[in-house]
C-alpha atoms as a PDB file:
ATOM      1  CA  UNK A   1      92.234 112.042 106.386  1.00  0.00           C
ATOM      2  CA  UNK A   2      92.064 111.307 102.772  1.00  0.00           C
ATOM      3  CA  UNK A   3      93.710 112.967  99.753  1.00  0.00           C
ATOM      4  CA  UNK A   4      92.528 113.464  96.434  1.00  0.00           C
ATOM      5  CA  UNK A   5      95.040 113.290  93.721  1.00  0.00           C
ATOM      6  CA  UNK A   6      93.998 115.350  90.530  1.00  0.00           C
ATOM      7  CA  UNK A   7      95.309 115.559  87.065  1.00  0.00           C
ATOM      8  CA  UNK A   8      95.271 112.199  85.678  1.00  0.00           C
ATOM      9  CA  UNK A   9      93.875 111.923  82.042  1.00  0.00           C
ATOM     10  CA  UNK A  10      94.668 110.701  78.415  1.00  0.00           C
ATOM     11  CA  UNK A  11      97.813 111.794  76.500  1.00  0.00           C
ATOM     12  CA  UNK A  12      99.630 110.746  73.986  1.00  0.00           C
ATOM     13  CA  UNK A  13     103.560 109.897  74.360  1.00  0.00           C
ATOM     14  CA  UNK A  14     105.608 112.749  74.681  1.00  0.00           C
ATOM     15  CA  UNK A  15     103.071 115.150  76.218  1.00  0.00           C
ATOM     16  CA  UNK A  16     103.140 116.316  79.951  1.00  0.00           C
ATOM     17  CA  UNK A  17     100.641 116.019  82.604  1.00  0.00           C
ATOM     18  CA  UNK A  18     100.712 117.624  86.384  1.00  0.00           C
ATOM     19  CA  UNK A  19      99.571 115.957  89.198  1.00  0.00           C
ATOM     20  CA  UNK A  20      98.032 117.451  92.532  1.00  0.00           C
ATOM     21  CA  UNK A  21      97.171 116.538  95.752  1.00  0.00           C
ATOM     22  CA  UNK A  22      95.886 119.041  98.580  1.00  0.00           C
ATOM     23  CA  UNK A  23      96.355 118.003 101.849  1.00  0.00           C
ATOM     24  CA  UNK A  24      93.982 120.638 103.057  1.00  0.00           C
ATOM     25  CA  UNK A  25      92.794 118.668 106.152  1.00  0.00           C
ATOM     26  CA  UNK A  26      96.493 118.267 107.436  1.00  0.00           C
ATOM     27  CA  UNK A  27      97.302 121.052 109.785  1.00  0.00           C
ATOM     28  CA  UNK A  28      99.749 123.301 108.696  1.00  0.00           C
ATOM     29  CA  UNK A  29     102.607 122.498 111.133  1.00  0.00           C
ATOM     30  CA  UNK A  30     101.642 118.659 110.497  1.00  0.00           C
ATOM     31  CA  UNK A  31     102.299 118.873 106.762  1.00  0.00           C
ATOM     32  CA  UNK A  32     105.747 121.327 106.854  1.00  0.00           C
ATOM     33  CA  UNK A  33     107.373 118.910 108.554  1.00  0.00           C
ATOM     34  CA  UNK A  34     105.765 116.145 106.134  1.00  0.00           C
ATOM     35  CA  UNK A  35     107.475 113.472 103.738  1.00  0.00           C
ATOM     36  CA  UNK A  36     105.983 113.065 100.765  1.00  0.00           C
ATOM     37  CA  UNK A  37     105.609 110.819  97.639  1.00  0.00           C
ATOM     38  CA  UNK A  38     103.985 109.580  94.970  1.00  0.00           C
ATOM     39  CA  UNK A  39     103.500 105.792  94.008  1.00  0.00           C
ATOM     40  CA  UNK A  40     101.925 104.302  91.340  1.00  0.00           C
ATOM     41  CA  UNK A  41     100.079 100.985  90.015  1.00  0.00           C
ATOM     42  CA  UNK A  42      99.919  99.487  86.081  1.00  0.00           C
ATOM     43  CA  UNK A  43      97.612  96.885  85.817  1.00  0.00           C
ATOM     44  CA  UNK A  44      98.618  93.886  86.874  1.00  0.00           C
ATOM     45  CA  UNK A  45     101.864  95.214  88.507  1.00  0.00           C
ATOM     46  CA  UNK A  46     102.354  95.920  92.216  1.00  0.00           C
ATOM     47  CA  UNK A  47     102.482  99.584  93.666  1.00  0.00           C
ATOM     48  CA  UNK A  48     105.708 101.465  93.163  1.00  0.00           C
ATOM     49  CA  UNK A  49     107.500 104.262  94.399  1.00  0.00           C
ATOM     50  CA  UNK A  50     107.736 107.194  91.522  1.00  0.00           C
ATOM     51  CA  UNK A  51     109.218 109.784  93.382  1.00  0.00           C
ATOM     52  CA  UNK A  52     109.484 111.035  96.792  1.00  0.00           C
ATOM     53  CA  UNK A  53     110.749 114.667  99.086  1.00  0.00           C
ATOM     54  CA  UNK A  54     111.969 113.707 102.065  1.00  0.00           C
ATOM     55  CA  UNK A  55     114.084 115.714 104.893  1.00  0.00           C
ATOM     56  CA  UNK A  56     115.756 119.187 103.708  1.00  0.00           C
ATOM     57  CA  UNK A  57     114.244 119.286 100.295  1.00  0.00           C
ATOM     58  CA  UNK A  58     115.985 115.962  98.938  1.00  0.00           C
ATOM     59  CA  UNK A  59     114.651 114.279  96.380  1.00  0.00           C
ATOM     60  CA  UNK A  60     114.460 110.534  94.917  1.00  0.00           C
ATOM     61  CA  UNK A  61     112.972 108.854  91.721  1.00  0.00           C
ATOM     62  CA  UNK A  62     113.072 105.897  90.301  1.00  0.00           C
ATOM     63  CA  UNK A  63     115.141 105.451  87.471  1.00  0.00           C
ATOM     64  CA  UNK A  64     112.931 105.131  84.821  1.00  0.00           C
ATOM     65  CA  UNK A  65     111.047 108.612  85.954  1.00  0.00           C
ATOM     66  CA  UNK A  66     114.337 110.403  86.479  1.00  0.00           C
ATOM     67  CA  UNK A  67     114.653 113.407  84.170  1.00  0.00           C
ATOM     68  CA  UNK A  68     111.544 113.253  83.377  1.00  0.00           C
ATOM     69  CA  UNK A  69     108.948 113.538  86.476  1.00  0.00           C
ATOM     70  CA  UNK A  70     109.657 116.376  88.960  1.00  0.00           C
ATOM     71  CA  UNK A  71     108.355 116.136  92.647  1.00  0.00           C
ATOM     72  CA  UNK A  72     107.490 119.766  94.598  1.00  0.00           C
ATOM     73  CA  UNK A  73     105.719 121.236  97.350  1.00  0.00           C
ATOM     74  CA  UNK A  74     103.653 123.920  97.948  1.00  0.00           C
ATOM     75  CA  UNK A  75     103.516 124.825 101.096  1.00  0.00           C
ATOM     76  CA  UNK A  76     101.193 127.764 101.631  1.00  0.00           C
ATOM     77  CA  UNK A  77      98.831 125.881  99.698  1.00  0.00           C
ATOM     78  CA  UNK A  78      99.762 122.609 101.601  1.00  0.00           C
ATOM     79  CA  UNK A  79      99.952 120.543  98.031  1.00  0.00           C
ATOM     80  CA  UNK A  80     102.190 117.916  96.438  1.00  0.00           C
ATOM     81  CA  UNK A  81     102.484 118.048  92.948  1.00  0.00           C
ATOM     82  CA  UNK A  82     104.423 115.630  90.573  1.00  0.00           C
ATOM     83  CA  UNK A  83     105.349 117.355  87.170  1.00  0.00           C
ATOM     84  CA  UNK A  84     105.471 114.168  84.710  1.00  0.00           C
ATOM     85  CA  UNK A  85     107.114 115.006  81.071  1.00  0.00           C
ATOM     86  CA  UNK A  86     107.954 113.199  77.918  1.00  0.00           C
ATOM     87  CA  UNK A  87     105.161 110.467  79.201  1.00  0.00           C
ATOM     88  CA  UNK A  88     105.618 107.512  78.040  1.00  0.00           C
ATOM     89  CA  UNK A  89     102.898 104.449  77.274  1.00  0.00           C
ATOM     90  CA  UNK A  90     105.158 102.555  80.153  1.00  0.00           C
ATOM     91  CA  UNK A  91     104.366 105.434  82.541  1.00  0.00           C
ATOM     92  CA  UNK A  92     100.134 104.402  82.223  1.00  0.00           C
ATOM     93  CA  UNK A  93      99.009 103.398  85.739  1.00  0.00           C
ATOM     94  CA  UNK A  94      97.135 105.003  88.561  1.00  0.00           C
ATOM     95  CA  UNK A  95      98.901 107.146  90.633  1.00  0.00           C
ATOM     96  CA  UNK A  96      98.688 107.775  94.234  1.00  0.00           C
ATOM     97  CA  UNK A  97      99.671 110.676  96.805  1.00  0.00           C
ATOM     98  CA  UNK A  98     100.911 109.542  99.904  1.00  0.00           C
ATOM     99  CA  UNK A  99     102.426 112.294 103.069  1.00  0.00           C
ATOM    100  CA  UNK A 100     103.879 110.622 106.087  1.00  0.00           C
ATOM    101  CA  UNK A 101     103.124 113.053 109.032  1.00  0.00           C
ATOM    102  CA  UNK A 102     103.642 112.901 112.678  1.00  0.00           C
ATOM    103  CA  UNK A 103      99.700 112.696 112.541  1.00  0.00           C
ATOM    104  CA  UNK A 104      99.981 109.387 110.683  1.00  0.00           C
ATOM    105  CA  UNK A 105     100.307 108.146 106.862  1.00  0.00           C
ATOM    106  CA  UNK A 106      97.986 109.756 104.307  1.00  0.00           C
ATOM    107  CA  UNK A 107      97.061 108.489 101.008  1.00  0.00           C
ATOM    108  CA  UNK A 108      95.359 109.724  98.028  1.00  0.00           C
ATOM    109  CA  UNK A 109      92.757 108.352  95.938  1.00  0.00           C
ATOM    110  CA  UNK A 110      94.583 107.851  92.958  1.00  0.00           C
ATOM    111  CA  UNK A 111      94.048 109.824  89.864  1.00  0.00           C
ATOM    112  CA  UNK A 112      94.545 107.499  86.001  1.00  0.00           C
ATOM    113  CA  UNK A 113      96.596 108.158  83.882  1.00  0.00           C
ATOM    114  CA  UNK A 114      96.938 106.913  80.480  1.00  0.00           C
ATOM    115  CA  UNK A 115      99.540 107.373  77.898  1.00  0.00           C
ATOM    116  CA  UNK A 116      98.833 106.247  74.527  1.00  0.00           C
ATOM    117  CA  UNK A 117     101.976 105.333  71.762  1.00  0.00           C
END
């Protein structure tokens, strides 16, 4: 199965941007009892973890991101979203999906996006 993230684009620093990613091909008891996250890769840098909803509704981000980025679910619509304020030119990469199901690990395509100063 493979996601499509959504949302990337141009901004300028400061603005907001909201990321998607349906997992429409995931059965619906698959993806409740999901993990989820999304990652993210700057040029030249290795993949990273941005923020992730694990067990019970916890949530974790990495420090730069925190405050700022906001994971969620939707679960009737069977969607991970990632809520990214404030960008900042440090926050350009391409970001990726990723659920880790019963079924097996799902990842996105990944979706640009590009903050300019």
């Amino acid at each position: 199965v493979q996601l499509q993230a959504s949302g990337g684009g141009s901004v300028q620093a400061g603005g907001s941007r909201k990321l998607s990613c349906p997992a429409s091909r995931i059965i619906t008891s698959v993806f409740l009892k999901s993990q989820m996250a999304w990652y993210r890769q700057a040029p030249g840098k290795p993949r990273e973890l941005v923020a992730e909803l694990i067990g019970g509704g916890s949530t974790n981000y990495q420090g730069s991101v925190k405050g700022r980025f906001t994971i969620s679910r939707d679960n009737a619509k069977k969607t991970v979203c990632l809520q990214m304020n404030n960008l900042e030119p440090e926050d350009t990469a391409v970001y990726y999906c990723n659920i880790e199901a019963a079924s097996g690990s799902y990842w996105g395509r990944g979706t640009l996006v590009t903050v300019s100063s």
